[in-house]
PDB file of N, CA and C in Angstrom:
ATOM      1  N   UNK A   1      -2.141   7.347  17.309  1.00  0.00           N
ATOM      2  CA  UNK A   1      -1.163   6.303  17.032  1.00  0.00           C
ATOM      3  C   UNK A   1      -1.898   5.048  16.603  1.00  0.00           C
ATOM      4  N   UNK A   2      -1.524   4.042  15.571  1.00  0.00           N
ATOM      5  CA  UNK A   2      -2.455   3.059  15.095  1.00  0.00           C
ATOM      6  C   UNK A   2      -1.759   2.087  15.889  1.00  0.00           C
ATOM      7  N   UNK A   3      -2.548   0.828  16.276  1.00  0.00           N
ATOM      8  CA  UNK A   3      -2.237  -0.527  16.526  1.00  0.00           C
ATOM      9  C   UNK A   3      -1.395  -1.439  15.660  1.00  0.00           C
ATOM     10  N   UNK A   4      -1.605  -1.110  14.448  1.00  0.00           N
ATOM     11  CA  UNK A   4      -0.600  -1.643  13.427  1.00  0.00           C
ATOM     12  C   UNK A   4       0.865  -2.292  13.403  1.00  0.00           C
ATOM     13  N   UNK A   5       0.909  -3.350  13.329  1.00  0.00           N
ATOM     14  CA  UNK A   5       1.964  -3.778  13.259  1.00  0.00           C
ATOM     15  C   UNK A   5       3.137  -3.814  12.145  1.00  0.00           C
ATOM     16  N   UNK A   6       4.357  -3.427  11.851  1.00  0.00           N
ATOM     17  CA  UNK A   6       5.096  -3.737  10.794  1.00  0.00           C
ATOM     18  C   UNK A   6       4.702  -4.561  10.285  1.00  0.00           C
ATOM     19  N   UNK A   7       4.645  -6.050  10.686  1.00  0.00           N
ATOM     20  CA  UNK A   7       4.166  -6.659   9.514  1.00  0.00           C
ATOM     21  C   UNK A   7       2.546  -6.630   9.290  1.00  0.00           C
ATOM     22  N   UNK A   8       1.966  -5.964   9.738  1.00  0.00           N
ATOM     23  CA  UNK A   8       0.449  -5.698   9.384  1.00  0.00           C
ATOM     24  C   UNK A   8       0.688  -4.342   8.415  1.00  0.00           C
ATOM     25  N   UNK A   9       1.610  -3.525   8.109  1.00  0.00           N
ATOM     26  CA  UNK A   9       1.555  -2.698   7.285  1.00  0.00           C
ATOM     27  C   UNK A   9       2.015  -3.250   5.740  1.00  0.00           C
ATOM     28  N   UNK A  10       3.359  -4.229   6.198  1.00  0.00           N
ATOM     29  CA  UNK A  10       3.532  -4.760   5.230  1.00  0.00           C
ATOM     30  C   UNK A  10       3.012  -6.029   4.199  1.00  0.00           C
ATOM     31  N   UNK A  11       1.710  -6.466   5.231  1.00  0.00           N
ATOM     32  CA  UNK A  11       0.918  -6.924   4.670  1.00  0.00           C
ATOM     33  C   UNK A  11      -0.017  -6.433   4.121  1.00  0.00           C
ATOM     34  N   UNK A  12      -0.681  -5.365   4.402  1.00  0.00           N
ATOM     35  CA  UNK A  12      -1.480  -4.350   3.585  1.00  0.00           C
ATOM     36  C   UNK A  12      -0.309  -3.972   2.493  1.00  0.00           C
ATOM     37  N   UNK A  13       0.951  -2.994   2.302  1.00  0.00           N
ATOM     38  CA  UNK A  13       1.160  -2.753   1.493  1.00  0.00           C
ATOM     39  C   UNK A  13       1.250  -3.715  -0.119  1.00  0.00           C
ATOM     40  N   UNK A  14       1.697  -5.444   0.307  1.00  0.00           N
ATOM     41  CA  UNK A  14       1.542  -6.403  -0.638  1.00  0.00           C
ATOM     42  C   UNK A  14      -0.035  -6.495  -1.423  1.00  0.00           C
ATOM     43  N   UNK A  15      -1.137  -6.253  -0.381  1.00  0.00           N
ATOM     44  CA  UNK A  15      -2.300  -6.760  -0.747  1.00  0.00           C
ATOM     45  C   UNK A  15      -2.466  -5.134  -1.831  1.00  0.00           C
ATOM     46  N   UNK A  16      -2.424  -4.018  -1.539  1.00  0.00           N
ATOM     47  CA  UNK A  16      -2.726  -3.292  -2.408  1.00  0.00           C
ATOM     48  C   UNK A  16      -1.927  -3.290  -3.900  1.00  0.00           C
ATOM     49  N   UNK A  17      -0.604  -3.670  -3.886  1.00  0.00           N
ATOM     50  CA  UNK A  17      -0.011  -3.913  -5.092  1.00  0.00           C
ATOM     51  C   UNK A  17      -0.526  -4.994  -5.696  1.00  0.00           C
ATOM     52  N   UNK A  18      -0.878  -6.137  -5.130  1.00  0.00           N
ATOM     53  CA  UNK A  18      -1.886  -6.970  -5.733  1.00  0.00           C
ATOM     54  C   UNK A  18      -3.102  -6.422  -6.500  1.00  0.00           C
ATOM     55  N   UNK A  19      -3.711  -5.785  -5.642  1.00  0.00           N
ATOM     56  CA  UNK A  19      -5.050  -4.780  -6.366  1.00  0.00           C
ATOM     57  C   UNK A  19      -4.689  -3.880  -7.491  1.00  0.00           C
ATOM     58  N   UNK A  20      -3.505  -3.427  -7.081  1.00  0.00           N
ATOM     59  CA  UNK A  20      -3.130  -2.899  -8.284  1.00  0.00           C
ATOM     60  C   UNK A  20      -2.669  -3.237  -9.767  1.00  0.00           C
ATOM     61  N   UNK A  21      -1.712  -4.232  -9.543  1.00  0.00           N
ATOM     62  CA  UNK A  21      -1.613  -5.111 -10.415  1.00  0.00           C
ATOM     63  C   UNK A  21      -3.087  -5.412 -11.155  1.00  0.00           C
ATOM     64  N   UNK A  22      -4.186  -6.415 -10.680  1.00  0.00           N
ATOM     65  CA  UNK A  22      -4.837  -6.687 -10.934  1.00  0.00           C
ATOM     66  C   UNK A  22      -5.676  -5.459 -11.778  1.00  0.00           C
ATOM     67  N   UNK A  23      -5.963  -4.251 -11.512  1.00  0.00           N
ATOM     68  CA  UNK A  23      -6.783  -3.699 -11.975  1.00  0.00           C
ATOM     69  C   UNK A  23      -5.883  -2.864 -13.254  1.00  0.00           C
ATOM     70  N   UNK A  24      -4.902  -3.175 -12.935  1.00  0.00           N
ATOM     71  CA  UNK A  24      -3.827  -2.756 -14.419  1.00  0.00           C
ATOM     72  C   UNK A  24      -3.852  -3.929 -15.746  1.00  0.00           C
ATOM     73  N   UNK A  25      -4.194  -4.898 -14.928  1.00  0.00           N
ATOM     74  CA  UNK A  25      -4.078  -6.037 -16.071  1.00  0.00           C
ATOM     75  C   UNK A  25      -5.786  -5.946 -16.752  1.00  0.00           C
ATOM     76  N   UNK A  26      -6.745  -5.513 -16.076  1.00  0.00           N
ATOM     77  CA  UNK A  26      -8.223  -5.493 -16.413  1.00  0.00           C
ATOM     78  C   UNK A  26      -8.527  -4.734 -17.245  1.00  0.00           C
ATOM     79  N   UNK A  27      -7.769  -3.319 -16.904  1.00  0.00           N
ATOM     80  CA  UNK A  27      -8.081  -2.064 -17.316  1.00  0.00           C
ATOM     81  C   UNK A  27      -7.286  -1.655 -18.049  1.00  0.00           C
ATOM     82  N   UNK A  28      -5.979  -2.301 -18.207  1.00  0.00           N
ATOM     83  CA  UNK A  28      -4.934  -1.696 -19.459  1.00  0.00           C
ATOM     84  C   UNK A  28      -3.673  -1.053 -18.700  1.00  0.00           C
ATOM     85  N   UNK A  29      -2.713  -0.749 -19.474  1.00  0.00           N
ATOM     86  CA  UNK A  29      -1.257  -0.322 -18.576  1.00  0.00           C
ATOM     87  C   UNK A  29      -1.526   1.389 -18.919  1.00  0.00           C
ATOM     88  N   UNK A  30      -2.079   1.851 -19.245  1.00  0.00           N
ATOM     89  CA  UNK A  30      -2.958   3.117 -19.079  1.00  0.00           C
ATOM     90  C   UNK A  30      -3.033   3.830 -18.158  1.00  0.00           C
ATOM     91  N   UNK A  31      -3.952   2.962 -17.351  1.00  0.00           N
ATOM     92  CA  UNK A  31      -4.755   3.166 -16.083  1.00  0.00           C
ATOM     93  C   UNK A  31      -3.806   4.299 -15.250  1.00  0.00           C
ATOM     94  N   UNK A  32      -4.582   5.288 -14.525  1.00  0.00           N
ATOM     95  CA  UNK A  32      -3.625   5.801 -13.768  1.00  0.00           C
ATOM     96  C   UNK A  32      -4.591   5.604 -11.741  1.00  0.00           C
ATOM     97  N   UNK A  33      -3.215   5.460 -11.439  1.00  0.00           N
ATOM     98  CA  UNK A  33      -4.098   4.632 -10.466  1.00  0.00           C
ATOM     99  C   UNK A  33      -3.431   5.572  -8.979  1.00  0.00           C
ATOM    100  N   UNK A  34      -4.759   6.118  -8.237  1.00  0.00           N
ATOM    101  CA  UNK A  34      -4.396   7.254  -7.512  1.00  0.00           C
ATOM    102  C   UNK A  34      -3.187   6.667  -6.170  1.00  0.00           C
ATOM    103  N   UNK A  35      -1.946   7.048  -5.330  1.00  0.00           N
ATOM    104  CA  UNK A  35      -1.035   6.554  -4.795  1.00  0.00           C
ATOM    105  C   UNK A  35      -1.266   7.151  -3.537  1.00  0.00           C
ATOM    106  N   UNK A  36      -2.448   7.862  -2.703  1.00  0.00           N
ATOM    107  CA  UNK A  36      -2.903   8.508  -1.808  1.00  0.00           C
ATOM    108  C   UNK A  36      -2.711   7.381  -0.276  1.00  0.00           C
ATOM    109  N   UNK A  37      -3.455   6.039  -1.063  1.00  0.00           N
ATOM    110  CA  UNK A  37      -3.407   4.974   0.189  1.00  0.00           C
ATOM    111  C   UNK A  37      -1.822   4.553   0.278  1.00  0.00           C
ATOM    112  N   UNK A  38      -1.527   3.878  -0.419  1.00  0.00           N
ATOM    113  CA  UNK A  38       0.254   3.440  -0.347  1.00  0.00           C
ATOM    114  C   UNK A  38       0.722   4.629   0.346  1.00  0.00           C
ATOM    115  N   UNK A  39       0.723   5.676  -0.203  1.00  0.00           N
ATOM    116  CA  UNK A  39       1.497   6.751   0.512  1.00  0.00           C
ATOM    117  C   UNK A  39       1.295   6.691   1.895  1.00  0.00           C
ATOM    118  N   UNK A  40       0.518   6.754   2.566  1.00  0.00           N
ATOM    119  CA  UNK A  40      -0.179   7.008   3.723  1.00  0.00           C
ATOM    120  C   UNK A  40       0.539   5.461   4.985  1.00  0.00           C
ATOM    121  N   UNK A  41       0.251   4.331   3.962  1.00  0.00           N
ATOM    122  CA  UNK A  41       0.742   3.370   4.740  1.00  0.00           C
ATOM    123  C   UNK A  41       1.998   2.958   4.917  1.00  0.00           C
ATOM    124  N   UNK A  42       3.082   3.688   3.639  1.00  0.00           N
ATOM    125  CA  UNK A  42       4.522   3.530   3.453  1.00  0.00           C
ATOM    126  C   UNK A  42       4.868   4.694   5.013  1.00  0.00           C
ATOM    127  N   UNK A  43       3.901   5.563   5.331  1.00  0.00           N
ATOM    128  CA  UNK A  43       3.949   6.703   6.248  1.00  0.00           C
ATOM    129  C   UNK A  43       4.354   6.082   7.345  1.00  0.00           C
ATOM    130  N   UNK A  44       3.191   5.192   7.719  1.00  0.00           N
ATOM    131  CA  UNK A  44       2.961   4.802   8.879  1.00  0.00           C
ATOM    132  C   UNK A  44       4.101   3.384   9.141  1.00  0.00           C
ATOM    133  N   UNK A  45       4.334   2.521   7.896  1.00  0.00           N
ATOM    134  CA  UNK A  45       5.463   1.677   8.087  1.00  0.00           C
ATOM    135  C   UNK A  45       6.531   2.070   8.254  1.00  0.00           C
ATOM    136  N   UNK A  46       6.980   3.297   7.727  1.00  0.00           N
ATOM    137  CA  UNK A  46       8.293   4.287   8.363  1.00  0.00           C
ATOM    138  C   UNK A  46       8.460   4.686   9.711  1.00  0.00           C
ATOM    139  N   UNK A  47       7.341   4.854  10.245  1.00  0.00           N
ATOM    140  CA  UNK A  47       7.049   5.733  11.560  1.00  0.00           C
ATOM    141  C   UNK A  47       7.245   4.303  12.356  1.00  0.00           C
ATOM    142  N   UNK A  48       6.854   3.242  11.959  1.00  0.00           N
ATOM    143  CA  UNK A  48       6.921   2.361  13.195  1.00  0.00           C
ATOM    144  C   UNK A  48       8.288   1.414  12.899  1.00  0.00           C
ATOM    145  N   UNK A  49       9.069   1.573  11.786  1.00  0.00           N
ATOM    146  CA  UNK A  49      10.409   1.224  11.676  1.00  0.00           C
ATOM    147  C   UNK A  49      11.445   2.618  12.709  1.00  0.00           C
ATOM    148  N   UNK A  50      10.897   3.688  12.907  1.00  0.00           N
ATOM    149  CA  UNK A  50      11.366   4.277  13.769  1.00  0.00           C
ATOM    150  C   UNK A  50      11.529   4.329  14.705  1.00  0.00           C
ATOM    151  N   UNK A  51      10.688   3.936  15.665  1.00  0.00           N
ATOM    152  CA  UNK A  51      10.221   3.876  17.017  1.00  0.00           C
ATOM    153  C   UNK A  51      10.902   3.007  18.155  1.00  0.00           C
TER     154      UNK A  51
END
């Protein structure tokens, strides 16, 4: 079980769309950009909107 807080997930999830953003604007709207982490943390922000 993580320590994580809702809003500690949903602060990670903002900061990676930031990164993402950013490396879309560097690299071109191209880019394909792997969704392995988001997935994982949209996981865990579900699980603790459950609880």
């Amino acid at each position: 079980m993580s320590d994580r807080t809702t809003g500690d997930l949903e602060r990670e999830l903002r900061l990676l769309a930031a990164v993402r953003a950013y490396l879309r604007d560097a690299e071109g709207p191209d880019l394909r950009i792997p969704t392995t982490t988001v997935d994982r943390v949209l996981d865990e922000l579900h699980q603790t909107r459950t609880e």
